[in-house]
Protein backbone atom coordinates (compact mmCIF):
# COMPACT_ATOMS: atom_id res chain seq x y z
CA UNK A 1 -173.88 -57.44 -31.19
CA UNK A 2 -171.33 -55.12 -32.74
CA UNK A 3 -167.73 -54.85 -32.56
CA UNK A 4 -165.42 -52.40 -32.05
CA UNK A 5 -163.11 -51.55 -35.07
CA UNK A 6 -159.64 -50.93 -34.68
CA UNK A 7 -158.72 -47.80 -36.47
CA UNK A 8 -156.47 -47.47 -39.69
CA UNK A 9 -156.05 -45.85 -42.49
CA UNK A 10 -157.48 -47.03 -45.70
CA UNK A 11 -158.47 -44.08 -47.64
CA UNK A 12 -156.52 -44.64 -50.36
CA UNK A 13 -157.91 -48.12 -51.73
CA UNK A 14 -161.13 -47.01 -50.59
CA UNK A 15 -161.27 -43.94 -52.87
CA UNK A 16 -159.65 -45.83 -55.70
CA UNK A 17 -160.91 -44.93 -59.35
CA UNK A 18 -162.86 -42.35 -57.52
CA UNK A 19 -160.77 -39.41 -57.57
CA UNK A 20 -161.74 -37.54 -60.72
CA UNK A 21 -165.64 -37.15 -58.30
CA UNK A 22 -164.31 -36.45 -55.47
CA UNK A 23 -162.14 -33.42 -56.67
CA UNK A 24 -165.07 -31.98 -58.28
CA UNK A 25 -166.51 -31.90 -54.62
CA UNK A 26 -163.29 -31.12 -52.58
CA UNK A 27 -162.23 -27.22 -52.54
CA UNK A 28 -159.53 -24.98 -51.34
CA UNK A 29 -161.02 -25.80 -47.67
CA UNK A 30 -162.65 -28.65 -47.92
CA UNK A 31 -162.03 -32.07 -48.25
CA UNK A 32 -163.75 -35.68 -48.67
CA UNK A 33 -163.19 -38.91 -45.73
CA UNK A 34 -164.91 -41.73 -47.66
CA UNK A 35 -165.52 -43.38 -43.97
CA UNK A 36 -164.26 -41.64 -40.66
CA UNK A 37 -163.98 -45.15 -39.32
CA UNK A 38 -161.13 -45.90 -41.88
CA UNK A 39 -158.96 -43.13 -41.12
CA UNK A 40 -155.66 -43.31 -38.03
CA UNK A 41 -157.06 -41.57 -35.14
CA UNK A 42 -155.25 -38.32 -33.88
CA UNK A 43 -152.07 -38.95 -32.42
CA UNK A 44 -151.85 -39.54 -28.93
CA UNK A 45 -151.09 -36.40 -26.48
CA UNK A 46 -148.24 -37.03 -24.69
CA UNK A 47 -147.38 -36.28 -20.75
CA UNK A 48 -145.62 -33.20 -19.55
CA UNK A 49 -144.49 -31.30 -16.86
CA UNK A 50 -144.53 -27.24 -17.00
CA UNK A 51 -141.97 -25.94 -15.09
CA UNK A 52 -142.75 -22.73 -13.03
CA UNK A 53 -139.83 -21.65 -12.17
CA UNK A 54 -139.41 -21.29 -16.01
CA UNK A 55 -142.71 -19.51 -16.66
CA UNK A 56 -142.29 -16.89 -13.94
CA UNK A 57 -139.73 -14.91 -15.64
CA UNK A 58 -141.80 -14.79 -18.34
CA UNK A 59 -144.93 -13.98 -16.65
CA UNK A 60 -142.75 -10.91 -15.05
CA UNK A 61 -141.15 -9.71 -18.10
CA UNK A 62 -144.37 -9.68 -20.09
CA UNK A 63 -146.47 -8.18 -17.24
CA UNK A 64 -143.50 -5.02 -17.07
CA UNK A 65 -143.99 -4.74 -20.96
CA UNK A 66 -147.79 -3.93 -20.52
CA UNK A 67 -148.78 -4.62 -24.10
CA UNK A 68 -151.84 -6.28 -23.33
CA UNK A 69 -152.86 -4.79 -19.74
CA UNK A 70 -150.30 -2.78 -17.37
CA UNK A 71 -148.68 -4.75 -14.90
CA UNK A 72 -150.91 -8.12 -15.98
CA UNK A 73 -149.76 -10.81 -17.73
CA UNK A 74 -150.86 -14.40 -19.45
CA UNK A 75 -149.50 -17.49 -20.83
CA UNK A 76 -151.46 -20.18 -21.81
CA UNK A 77 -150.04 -23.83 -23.01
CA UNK A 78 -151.23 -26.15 -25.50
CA UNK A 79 -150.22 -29.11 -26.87
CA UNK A 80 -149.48 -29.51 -30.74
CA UNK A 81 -151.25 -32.67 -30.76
CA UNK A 82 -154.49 -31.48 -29.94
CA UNK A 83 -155.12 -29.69 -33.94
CA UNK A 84 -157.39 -27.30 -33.67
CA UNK A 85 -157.88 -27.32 -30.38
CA UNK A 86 -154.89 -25.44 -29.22
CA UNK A 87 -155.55 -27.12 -25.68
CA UNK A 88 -152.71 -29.17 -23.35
CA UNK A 89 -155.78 -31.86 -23.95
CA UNK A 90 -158.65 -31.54 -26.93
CA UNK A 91 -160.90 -30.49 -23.93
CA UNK A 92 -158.75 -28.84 -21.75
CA UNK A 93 -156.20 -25.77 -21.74
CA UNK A 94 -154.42 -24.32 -18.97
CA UNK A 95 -152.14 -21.28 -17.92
CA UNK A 96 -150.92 -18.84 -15.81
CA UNK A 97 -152.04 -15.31 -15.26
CA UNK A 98 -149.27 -12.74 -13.43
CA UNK A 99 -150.92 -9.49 -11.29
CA UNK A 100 -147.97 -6.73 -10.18
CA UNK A 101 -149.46 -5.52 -7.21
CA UNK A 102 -152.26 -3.37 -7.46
CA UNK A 103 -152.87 -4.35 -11.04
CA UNK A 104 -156.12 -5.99 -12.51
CA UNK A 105 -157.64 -7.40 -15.45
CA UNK A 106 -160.30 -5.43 -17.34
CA UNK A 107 -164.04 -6.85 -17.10
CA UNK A 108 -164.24 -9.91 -19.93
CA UNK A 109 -166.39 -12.61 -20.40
CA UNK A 110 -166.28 -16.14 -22.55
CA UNK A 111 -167.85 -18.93 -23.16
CA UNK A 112 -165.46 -21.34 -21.69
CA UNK A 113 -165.75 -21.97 -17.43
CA UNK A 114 -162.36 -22.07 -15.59
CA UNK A 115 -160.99 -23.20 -12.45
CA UNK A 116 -158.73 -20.59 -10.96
CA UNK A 117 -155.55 -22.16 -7.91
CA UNK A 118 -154.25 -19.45 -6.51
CA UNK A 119 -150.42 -19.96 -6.66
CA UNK A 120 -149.40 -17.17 -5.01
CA UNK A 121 -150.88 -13.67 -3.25
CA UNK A 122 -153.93 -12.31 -2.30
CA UNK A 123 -156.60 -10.24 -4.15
CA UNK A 124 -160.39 -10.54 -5.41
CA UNK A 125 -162.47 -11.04 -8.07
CA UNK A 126 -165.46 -9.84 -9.33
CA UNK A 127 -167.31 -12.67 -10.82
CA UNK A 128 -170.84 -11.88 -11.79
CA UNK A 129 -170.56 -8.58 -9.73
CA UNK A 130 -170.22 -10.03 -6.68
CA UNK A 131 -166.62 -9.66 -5.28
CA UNK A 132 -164.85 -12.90 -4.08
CA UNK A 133 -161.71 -12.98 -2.19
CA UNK A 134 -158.80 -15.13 -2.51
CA UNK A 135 -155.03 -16.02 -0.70
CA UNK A 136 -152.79 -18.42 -1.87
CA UNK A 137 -154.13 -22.12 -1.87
CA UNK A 138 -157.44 -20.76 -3.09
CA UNK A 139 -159.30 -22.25 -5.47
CA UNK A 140 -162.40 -20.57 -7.39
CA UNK A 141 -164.64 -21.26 -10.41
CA UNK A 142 -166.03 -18.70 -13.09
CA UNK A 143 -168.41 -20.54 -14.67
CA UNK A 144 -169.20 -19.90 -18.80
CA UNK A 145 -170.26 -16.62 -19.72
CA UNK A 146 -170.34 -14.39 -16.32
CA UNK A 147 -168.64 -11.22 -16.43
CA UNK A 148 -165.20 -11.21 -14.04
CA UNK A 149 -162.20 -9.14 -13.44
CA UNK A 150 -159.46 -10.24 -11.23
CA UNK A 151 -157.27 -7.53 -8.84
CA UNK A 152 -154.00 -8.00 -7.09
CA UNK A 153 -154.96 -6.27 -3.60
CA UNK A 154 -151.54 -7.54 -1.79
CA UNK A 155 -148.28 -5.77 -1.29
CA UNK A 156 -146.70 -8.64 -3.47
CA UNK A 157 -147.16 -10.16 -6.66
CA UNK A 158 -150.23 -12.17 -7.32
CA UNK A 159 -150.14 -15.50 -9.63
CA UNK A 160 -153.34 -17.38 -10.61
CA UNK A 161 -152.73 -20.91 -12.34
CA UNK A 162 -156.34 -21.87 -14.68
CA UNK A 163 -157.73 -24.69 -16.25
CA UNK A 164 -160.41 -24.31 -18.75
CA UNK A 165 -162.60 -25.80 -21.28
CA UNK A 166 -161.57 -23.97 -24.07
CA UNK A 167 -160.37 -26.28 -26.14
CA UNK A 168 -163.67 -28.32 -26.22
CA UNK A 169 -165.19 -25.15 -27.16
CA UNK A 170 -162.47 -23.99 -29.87
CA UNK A 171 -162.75 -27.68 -31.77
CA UNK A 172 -166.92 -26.60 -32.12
CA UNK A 173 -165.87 -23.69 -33.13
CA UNK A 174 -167.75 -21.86 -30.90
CA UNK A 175 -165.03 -20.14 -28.45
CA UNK A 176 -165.95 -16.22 -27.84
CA UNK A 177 -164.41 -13.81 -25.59
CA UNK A 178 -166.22 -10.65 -24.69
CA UNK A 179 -165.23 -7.03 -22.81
CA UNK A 180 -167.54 -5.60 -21.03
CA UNK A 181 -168.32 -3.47 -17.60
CA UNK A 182 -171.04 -3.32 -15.29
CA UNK A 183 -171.75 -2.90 -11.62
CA UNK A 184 -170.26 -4.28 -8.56
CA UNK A 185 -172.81 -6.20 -5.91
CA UNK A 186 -171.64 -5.13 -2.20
């Protein structure tokens, strides 16, 4: 039978009279946990609500600045909380991408699968060279590591909302992101 142990921190008496070893093992970048069990767990990530009607200003202003990709434009949000993960949840992050009409995204790749809702417009994708088309209330997958490019093919502006797993894969340490280009299936 085992039991489950509730969680706090006790690394101080537990590394009493022990410090002068343990600094001779901890670095710039590296530290000692004499336990995991006996440390406080990460704080709690808290609720929230992203408005849109905040974030499309944004979106617009940063896709008209075309620093990244002309007319295209991204904003992800994460969550303090998470550490390293950078995500709105350690597993999870999520965003919004902007598409002027007639813009698109340059071919990429990552590790990370996402869940694209169409928020508003219409336009494709090419996901894994095959081209998929979407309208608003769409919702489409790009699973890990298939090459995809997205394209605003309406007369208005196009706005993708995407979760991902991203953060799961940035706590392994093991996030990449790749550009690439190849053929289109018909």
């Amino acid at each position: 039978m085992s039991k489950l142990l509730s969680r706090r921190d006790r690394q101080e008496e537990i590394r009493k009279g022990l410090e002068g070893m343990i600094k001779e093992i901890e670095g710039e970048d590296l530290r000692v946990v004499t336990f995991m069990e006996y440390t406080e767990p990460s704080p709690p990530v808290k609720p929230k609500i992203i408005k849109f009607s905040n974030v499309l200003p944004l979106l617009r202003r940063l896709a008209e600045m075309g620093r990244v990709e002309k007319g295209v434009a991204k904003v992800m949000f994460y969550s303090p909380s998470t550490g390293r993960s950078r995500g709105l949840t350690p597993t999870m992050m999520a965003g919004f991408q902007y598409l002027a009409p007639g813009a698109r995204t340059e071919p990429h790749s990552h590790n990370m699968a996402s869940i694209y809702i169409v928020v508003k417009g219409e336009g494709s994708s090419i996901i894994g060279g095959e081209v998929f088309s979407w309208s608003e209330g769409d919702v489409f997958v790009v699973p890990a590591n298939i090459e995809h490019s997205h394209m605003n093919e309406g007369q208005e502006e196009a706005i993708l909302f995407d979760v991902t797993d991203s953060g799961l894969l940035e706590n392994m340490g093991i996030l990449e992101f790749r550009q690439e280009m190849s053929e289109v299936k018909k």
